[in-house]
PDB file of N, CA and C in Angstrom:
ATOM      1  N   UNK A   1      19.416 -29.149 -53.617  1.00  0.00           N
ATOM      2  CA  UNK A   1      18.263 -29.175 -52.751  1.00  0.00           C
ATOM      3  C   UNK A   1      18.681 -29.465 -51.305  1.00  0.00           C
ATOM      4  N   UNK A   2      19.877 -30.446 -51.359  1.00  0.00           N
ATOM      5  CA  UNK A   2      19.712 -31.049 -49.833  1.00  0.00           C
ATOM      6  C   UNK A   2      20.441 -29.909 -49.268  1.00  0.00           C
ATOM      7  N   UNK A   3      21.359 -29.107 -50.132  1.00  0.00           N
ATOM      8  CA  UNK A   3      22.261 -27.992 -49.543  1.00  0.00           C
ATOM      9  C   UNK A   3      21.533 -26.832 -48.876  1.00  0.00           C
ATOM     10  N   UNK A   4      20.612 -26.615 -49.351  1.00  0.00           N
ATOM     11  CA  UNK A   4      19.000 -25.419 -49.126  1.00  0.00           C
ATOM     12  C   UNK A   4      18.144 -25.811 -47.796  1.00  0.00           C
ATOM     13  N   UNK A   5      18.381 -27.060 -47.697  1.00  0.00           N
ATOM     14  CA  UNK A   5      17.521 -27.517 -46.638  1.00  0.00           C
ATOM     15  C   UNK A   5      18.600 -27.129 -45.527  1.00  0.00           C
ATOM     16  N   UNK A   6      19.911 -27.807 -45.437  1.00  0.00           N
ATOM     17  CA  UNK A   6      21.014 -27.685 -44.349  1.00  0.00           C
ATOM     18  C   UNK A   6      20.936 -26.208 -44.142  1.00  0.00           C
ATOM     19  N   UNK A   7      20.921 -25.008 -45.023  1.00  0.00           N
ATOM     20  CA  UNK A   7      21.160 -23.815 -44.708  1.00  0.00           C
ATOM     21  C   UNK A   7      19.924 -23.146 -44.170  1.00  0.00           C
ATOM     22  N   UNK A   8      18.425 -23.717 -44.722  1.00  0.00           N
ATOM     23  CA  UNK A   8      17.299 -23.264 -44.008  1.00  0.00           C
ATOM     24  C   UNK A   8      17.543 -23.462 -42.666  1.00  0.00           C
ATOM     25  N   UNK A   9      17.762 -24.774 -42.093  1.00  0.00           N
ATOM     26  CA  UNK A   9      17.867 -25.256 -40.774  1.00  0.00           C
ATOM     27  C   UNK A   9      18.767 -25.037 -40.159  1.00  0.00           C
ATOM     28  N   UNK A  10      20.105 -24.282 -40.536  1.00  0.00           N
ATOM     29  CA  UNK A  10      20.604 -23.565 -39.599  1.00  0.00           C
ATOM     30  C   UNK A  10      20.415 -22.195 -39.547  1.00  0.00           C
ATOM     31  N   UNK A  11      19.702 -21.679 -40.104  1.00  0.00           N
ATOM     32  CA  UNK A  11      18.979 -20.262 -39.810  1.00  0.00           C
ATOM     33  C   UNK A  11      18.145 -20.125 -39.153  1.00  0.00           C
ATOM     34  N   UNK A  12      17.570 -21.573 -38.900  1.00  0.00           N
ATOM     35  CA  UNK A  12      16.385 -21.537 -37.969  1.00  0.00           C
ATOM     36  C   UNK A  12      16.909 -21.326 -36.793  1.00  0.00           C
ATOM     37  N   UNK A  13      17.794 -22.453 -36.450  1.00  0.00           N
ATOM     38  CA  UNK A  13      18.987 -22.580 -35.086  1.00  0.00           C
ATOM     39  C   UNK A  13      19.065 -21.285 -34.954  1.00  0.00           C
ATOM     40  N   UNK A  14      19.889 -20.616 -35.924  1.00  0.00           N
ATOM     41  CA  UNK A  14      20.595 -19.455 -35.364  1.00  0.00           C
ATOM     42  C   UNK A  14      19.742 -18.441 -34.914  1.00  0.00           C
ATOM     43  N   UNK A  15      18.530 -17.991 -35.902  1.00  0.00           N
ATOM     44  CA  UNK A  15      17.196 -17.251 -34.979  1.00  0.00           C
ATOM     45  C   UNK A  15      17.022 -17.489 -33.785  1.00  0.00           C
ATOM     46  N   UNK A  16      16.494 -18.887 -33.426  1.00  0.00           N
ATOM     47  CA  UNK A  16      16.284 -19.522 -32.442  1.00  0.00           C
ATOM     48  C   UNK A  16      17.221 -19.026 -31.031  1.00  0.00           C
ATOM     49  N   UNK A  17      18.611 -19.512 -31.372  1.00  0.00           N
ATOM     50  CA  UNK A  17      19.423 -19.366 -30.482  1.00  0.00           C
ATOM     51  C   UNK A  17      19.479 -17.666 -30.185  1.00  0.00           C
ATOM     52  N   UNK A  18      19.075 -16.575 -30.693  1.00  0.00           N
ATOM     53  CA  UNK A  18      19.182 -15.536 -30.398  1.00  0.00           C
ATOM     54  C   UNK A  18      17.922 -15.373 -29.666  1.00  0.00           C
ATOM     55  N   UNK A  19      16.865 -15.484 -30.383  1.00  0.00           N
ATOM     56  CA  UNK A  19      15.581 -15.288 -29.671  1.00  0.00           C
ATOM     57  C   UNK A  19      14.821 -15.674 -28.468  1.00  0.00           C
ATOM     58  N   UNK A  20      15.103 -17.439 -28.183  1.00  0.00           N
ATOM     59  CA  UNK A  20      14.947 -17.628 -27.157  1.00  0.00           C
ATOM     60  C   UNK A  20      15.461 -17.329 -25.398  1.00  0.00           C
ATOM     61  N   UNK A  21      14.962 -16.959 -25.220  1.00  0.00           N
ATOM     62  CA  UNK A  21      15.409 -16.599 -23.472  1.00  0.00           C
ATOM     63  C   UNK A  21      16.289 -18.228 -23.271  1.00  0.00           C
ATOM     64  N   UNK A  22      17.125 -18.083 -21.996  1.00  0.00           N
ATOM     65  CA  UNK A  22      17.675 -19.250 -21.767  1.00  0.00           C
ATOM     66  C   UNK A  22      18.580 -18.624 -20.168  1.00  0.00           C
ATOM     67  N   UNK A  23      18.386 -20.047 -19.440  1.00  0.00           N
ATOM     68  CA  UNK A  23      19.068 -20.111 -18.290  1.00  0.00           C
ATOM     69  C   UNK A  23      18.787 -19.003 -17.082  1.00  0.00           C
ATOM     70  N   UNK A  24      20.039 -18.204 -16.398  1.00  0.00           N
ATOM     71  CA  UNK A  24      20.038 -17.413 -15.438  1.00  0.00           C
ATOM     72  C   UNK A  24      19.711 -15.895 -16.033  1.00  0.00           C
ATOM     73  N   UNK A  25      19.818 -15.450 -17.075  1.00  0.00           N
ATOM     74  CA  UNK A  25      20.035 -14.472 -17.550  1.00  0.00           C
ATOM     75  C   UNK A  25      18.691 -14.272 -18.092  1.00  0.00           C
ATOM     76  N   UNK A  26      17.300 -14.711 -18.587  1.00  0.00           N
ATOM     77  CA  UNK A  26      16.206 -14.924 -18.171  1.00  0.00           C
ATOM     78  C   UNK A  26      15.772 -14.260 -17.227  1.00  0.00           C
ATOM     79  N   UNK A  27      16.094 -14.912 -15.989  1.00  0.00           N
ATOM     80  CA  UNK A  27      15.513 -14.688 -14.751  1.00  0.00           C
ATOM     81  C   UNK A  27      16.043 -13.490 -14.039  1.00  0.00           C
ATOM     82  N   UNK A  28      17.190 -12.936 -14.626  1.00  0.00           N
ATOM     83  CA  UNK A  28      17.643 -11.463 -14.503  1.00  0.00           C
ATOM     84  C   UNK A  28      16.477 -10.762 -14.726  1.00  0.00           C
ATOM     85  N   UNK A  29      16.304 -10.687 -16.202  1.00  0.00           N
ATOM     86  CA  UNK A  29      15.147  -9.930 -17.053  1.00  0.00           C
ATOM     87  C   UNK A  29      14.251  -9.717 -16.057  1.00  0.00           C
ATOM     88  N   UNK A  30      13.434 -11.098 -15.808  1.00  0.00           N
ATOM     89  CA  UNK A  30      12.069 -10.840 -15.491  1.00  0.00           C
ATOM     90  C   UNK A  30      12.260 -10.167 -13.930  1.00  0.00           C
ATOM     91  N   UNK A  31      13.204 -10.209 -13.427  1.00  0.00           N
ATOM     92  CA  UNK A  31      13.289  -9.875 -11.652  1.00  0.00           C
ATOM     93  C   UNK A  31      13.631  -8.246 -12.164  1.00  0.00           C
ATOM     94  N   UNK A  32      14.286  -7.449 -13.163  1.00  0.00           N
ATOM     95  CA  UNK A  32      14.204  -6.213 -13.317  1.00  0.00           C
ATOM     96  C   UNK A  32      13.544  -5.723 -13.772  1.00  0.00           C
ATOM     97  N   UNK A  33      12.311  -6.221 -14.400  1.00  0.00           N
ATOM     98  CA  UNK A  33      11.048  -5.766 -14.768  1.00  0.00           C
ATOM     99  C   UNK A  33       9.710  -5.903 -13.792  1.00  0.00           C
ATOM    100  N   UNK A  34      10.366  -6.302 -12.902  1.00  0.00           N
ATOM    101  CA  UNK A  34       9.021  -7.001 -12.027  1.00  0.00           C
ATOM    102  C   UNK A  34       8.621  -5.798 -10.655  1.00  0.00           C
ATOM    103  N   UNK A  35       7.559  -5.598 -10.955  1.00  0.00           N
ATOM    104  CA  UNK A  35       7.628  -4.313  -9.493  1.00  0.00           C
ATOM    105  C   UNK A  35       7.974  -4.967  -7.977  1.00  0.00           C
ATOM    106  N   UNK A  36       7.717  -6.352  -7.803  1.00  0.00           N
ATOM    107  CA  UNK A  36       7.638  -6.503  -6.274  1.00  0.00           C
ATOM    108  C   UNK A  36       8.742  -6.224  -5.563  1.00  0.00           C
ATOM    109  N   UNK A  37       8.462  -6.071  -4.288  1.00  0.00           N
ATOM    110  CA  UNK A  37       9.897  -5.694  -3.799  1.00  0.00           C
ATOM    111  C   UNK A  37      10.210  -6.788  -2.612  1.00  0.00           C
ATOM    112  N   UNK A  38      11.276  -7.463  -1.713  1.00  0.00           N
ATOM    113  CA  UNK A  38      11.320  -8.456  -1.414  1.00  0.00           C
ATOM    114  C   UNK A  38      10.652  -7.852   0.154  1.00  0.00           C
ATOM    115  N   UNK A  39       9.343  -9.071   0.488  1.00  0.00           N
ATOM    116  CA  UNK A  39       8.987  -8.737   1.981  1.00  0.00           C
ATOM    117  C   UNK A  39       9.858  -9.092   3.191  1.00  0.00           C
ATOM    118  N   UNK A  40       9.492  -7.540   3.670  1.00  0.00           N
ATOM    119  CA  UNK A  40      10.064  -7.393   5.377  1.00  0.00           C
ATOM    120  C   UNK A  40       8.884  -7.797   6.209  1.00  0.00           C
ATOM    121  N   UNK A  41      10.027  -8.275   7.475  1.00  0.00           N
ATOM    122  CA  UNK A  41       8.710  -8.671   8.735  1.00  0.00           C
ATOM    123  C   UNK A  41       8.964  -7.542   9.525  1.00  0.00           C
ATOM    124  N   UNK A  42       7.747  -7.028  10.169  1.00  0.00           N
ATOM    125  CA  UNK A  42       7.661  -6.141  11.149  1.00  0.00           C
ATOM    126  C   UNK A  42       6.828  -7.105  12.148  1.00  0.00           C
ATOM    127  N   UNK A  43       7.256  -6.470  13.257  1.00  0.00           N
ATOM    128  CA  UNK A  43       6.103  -6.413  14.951  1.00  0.00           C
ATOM    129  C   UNK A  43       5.040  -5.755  14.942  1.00  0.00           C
ATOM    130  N   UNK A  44       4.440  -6.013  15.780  1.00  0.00           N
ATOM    131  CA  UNK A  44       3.120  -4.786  15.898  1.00  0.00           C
ATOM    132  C   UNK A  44       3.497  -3.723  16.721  1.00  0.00           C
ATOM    133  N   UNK A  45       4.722  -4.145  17.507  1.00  0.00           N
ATOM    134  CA  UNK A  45       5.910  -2.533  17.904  1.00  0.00           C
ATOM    135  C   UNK A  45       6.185  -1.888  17.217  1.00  0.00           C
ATOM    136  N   UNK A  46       6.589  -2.570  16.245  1.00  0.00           N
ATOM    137  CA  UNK A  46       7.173  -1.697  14.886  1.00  0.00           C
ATOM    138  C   UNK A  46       6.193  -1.023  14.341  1.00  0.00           C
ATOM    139  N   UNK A  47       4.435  -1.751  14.350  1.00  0.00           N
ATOM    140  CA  UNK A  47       3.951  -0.562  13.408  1.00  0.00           C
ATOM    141  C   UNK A  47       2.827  -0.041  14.320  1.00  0.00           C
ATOM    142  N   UNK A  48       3.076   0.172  15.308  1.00  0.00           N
ATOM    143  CA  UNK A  48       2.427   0.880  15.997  1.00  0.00           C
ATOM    144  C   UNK A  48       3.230   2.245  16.743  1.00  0.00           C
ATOM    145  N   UNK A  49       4.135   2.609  15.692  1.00  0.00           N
ATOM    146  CA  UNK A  49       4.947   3.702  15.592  1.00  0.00           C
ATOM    147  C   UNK A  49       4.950   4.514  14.979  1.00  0.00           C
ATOM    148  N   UNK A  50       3.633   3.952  13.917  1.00  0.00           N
ATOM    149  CA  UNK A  50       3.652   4.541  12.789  1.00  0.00           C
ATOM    150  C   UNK A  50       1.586   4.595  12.602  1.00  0.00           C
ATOM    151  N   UNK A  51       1.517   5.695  13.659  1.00  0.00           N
ATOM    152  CA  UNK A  51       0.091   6.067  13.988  1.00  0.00           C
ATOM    153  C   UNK A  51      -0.383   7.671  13.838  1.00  0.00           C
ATOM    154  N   UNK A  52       0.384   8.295  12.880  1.00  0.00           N
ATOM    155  CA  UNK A  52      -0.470   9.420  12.547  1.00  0.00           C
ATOM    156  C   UNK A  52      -0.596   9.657  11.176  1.00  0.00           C
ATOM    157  N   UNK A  53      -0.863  10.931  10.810  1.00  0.00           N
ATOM    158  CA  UNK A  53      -1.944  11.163   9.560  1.00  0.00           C
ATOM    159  C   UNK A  53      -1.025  11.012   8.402  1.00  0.00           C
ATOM    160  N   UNK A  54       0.627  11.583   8.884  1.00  0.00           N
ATOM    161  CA  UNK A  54       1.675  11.860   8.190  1.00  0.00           C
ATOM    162  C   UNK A  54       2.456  11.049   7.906  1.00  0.00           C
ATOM    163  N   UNK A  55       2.100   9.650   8.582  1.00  0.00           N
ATOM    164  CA  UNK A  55       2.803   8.348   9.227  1.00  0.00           C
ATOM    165  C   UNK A  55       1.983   7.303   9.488  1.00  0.00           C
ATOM    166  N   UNK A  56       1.437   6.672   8.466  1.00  0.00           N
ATOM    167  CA  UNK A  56       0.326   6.015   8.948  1.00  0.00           C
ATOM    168  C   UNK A  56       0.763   4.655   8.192  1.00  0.00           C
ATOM    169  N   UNK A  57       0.720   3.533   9.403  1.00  0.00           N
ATOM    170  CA  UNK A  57       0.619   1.973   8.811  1.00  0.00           C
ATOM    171  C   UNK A  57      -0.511   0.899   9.246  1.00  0.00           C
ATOM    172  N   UNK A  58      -1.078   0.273   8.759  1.00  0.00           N
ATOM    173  CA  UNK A  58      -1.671  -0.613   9.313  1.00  0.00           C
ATOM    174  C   UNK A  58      -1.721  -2.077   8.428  1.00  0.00           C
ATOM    175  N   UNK A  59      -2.129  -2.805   9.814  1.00  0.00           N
ATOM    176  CA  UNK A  59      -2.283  -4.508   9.753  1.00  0.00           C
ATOM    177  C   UNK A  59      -3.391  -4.847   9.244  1.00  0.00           C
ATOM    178  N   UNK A  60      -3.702  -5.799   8.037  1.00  0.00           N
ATOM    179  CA  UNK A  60      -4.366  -6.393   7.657  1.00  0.00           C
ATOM    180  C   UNK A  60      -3.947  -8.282   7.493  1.00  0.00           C
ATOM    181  N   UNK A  61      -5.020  -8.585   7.627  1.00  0.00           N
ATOM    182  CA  UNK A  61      -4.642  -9.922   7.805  1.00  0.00           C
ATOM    183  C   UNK A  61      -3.096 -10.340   7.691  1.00  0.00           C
ATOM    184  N   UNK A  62      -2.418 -10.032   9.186  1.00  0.00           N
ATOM    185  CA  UNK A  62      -0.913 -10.161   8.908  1.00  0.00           C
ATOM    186  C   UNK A  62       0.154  -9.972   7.708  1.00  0.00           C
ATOM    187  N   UNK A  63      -0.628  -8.665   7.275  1.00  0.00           N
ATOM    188  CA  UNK A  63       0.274  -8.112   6.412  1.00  0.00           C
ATOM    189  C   UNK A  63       0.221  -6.612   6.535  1.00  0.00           C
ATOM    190  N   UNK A  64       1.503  -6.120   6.480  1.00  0.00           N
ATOM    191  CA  UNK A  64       1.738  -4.727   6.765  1.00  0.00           C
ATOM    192  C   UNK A  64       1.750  -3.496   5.630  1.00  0.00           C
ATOM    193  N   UNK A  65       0.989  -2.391   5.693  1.00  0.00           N
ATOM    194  CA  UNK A  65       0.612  -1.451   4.730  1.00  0.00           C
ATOM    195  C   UNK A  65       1.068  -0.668   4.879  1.00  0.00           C
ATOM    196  N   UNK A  66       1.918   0.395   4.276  1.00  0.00           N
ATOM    197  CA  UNK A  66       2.179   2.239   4.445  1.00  0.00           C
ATOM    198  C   UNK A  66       1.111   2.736   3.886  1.00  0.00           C
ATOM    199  N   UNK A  67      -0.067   3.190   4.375  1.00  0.00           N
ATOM    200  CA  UNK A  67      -1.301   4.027   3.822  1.00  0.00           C
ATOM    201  C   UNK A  67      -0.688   5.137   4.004  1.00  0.00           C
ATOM    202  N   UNK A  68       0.317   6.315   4.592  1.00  0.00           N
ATOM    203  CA  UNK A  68       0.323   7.539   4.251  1.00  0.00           C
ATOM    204  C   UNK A  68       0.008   8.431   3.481  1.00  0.00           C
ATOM    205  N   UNK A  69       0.291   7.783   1.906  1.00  0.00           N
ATOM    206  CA  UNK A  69      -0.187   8.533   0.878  1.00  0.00           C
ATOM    207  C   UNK A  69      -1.257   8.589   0.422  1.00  0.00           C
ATOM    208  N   UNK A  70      -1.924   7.840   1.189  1.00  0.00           N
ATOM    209  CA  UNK A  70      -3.845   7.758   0.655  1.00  0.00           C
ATOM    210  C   UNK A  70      -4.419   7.899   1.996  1.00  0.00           C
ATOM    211  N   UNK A  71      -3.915   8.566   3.112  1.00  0.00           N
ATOM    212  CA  UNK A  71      -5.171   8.832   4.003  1.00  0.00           C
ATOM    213  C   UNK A  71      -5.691  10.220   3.848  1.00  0.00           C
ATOM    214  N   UNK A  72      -5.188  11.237   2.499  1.00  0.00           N
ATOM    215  CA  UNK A  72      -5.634  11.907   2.658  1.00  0.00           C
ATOM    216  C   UNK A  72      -6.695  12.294   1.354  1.00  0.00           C
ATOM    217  N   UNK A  73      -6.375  10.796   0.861  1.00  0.00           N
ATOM    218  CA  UNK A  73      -7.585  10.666  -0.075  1.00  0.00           C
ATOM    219  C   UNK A  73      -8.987   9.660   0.192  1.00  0.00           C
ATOM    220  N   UNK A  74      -8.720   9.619   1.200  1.00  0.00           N
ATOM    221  CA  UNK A  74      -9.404   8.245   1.546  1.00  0.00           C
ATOM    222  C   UNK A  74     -11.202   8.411   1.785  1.00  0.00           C
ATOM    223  N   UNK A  75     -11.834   8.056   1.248  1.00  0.00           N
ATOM    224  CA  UNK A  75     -14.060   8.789   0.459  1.00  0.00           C
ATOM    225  C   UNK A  75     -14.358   8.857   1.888  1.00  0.00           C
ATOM    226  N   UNK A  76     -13.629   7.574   3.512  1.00  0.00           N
ATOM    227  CA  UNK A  76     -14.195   8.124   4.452  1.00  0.00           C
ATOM    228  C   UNK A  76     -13.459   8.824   5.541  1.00  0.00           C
ATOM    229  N   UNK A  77     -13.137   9.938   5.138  1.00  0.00           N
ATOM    230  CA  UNK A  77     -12.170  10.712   6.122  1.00  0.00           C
ATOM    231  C   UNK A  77     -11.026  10.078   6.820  1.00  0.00           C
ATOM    232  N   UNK A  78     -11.569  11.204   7.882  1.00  0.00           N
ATOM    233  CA  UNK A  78     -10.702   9.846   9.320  1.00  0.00           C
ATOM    234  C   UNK A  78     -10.458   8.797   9.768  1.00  0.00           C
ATOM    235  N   UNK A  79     -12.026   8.453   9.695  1.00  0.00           N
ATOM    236  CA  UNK A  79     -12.028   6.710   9.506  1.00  0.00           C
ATOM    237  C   UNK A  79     -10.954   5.833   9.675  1.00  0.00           C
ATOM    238  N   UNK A  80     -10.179   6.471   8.515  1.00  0.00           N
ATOM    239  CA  UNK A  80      -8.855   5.336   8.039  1.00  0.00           C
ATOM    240  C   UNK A  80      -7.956   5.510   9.315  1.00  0.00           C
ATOM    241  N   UNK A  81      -8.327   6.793  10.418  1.00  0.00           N
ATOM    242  CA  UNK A  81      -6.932   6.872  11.173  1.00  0.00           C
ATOM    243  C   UNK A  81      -7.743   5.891  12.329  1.00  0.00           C
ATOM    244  N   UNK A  82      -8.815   5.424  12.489  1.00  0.00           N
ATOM    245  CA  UNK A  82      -9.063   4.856  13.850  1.00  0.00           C
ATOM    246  C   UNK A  82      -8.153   3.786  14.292  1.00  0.00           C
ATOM    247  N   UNK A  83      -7.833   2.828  13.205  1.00  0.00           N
ATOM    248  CA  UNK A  83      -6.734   1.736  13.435  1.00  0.00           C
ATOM    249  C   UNK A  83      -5.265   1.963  13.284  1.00  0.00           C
ATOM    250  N   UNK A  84      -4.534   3.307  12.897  1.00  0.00           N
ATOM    251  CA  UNK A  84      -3.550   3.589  12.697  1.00  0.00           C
ATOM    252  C   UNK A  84      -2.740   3.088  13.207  1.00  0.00           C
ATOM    253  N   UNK A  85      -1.515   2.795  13.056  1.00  0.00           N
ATOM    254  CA  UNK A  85      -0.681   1.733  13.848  1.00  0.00           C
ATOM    255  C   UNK A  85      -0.763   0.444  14.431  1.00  0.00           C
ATOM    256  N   UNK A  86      -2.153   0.065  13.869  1.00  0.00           N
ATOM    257  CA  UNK A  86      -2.560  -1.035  14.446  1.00  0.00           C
ATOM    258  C   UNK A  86      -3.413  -2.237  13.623  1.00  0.00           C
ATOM    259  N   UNK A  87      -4.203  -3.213  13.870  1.00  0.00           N
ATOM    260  CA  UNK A  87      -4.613  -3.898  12.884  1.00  0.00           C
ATOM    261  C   UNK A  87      -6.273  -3.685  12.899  1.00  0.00           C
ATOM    262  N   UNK A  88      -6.089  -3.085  11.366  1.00  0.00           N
ATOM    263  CA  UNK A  88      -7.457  -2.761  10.766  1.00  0.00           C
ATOM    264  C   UNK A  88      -8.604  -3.878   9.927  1.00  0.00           C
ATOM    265  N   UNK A  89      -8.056  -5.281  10.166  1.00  0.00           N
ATOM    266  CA  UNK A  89      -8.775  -6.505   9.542  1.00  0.00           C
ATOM    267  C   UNK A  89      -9.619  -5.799   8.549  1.00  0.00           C
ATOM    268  N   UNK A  90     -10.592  -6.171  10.306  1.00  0.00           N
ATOM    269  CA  UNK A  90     -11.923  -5.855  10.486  1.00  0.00           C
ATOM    270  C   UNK A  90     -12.525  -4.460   9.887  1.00  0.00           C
ATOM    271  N   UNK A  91     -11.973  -3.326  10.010  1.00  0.00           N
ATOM    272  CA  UNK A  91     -12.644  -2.242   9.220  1.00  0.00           C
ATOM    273  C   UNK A  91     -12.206  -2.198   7.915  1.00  0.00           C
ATOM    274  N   UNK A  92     -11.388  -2.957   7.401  1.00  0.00           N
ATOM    275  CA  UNK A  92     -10.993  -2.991   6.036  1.00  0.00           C
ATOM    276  C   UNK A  92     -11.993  -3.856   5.152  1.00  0.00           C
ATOM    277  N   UNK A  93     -12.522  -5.068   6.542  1.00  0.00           N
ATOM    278  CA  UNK A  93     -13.369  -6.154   5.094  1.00  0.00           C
ATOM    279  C   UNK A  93     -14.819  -5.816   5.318  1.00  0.00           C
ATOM    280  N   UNK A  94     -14.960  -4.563   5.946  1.00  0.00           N
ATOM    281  CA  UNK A  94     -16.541  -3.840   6.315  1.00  0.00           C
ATOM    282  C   UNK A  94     -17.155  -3.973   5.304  1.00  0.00           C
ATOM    283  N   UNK A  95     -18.384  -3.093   5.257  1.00  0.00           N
ATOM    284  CA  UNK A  95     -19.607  -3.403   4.111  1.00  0.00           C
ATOM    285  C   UNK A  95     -19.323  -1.863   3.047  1.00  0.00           C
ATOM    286  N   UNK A  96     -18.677  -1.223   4.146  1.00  0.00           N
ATOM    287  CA  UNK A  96     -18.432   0.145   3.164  1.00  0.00           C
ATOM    288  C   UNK A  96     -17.449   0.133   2.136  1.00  0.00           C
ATOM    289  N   UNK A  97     -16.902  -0.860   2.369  1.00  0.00           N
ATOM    290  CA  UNK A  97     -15.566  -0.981   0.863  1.00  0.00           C
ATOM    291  C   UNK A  97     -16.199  -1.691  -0.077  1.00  0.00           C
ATOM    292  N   UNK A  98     -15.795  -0.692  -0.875  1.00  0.00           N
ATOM    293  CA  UNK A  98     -16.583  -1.570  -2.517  1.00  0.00           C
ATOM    294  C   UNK A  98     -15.148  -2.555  -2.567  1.00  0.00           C
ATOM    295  N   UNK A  99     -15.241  -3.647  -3.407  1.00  0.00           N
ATOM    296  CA  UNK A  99     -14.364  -4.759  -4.145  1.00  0.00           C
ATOM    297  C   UNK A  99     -12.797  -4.068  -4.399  1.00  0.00           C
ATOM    298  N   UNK A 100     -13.232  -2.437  -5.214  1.00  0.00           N
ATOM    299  CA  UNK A 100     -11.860  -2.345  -5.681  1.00  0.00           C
ATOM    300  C   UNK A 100     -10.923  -1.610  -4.992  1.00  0.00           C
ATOM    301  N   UNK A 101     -10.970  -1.964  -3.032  1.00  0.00           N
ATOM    302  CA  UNK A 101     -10.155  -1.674  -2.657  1.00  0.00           C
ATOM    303  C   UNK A 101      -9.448  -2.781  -2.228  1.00  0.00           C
ATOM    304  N   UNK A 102      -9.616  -4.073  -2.744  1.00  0.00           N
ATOM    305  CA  UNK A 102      -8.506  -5.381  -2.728  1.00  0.00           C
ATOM    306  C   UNK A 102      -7.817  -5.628  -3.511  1.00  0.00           C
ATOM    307  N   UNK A 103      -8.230  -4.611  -4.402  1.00  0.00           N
ATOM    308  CA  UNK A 103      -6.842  -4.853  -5.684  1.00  0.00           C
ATOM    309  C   UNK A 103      -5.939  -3.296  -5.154  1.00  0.00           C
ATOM    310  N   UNK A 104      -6.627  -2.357  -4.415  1.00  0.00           N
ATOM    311  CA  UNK A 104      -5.762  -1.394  -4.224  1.00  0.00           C
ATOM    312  C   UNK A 104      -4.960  -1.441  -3.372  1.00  0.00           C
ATOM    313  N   UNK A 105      -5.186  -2.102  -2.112  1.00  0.00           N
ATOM    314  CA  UNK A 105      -4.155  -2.572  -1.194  1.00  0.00           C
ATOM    315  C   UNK A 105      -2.947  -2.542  -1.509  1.00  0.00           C
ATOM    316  N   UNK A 106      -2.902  -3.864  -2.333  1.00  0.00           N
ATOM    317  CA  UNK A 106      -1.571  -4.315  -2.850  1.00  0.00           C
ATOM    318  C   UNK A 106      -0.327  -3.059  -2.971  1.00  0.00           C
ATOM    319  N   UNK A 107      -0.718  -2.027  -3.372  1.00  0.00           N
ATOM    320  CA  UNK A 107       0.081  -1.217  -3.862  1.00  0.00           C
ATOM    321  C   UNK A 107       0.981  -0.798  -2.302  1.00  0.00           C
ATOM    322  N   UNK A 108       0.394  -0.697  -1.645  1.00  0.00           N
ATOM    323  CA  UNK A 108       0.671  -0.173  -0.308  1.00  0.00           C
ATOM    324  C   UNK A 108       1.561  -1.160   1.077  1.00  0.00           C
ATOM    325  N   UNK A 109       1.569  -2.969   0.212  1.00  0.00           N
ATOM    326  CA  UNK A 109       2.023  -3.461   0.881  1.00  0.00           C
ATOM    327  C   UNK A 109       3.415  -3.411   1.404  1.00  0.00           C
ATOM    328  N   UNK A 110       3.576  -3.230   2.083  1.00  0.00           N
ATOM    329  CA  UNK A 110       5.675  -3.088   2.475  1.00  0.00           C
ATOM    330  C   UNK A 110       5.986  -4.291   3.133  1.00  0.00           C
ATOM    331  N   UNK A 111       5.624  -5.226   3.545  1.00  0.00           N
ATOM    332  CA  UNK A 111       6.318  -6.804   4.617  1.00  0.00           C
ATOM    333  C   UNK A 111       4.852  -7.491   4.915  1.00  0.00           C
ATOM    334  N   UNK A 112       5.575  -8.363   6.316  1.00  0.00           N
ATOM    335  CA  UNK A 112       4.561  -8.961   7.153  1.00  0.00           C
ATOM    336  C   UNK A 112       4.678  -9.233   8.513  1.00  0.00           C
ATOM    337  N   UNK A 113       3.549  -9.254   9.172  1.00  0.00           N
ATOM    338  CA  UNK A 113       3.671  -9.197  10.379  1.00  0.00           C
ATOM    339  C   UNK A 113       4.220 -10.415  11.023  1.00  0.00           C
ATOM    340  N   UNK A 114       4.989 -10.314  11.999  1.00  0.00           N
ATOM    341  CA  UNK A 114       5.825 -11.251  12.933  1.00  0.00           C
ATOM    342  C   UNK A 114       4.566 -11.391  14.199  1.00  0.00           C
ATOM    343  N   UNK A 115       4.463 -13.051  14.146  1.00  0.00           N
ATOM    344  CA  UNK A 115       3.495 -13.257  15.474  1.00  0.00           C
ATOM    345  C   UNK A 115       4.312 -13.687  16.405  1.00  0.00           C
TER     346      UNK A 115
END
């Protein structure tokens, strides 16, 4: 009996020791599975270089966006180019955006702005 018990309990160990995550190698994992990418600071020189339809960035609450690929999806036209290169706060937290363009942002973030 007591021999059954010693061998249960090191099978447990040994599962254990395979299964559990541990240390630096962990934190490998989760950083190569993880989409974020590490933030850059830009100027408002820097993104006010980046003001047309083909090239489009803007500032939101001191954080910097590449919208290029959605200004040409964007429900209100042009709109999106009035602040181009520049900081769009204010027309971003308007009454015309429904909610689920604060979870869409995110996708578009690239850094942050340098004051």
């Amino acid at each position: 009996m007591m021999i059954a018990a010693v061998a249960l309990v090191a099978v447990i160990l040994l599962v254990a020791f395979f299964l559990i995550p541990r240390g630096p190698k962990y934190g490998k994992v989760k950083k190569v599975l993880s989409n974020e990418k590490p933030a850059r600071v830009y100027t408002k020189a820097d993104v006010s270089l980046h003001n047309k339809r083909t090239d489009c960035w803007i500032i939101i609450k001191d954080k910097v966006y590449d919208i290029t690929s959605y200004v040409e999806e964007h429900p209100g036209g042009d709109a999106i180019l009035d602040h181009a290169g520049d900081d769009s706060t204010e027309g971003f937290f308007g009454p015309q955006h429904a909610t689920r363009v604060f979870d869409m942002i995110d996708d578009f973030y690239i850094g942050d702005l340098v004051l």
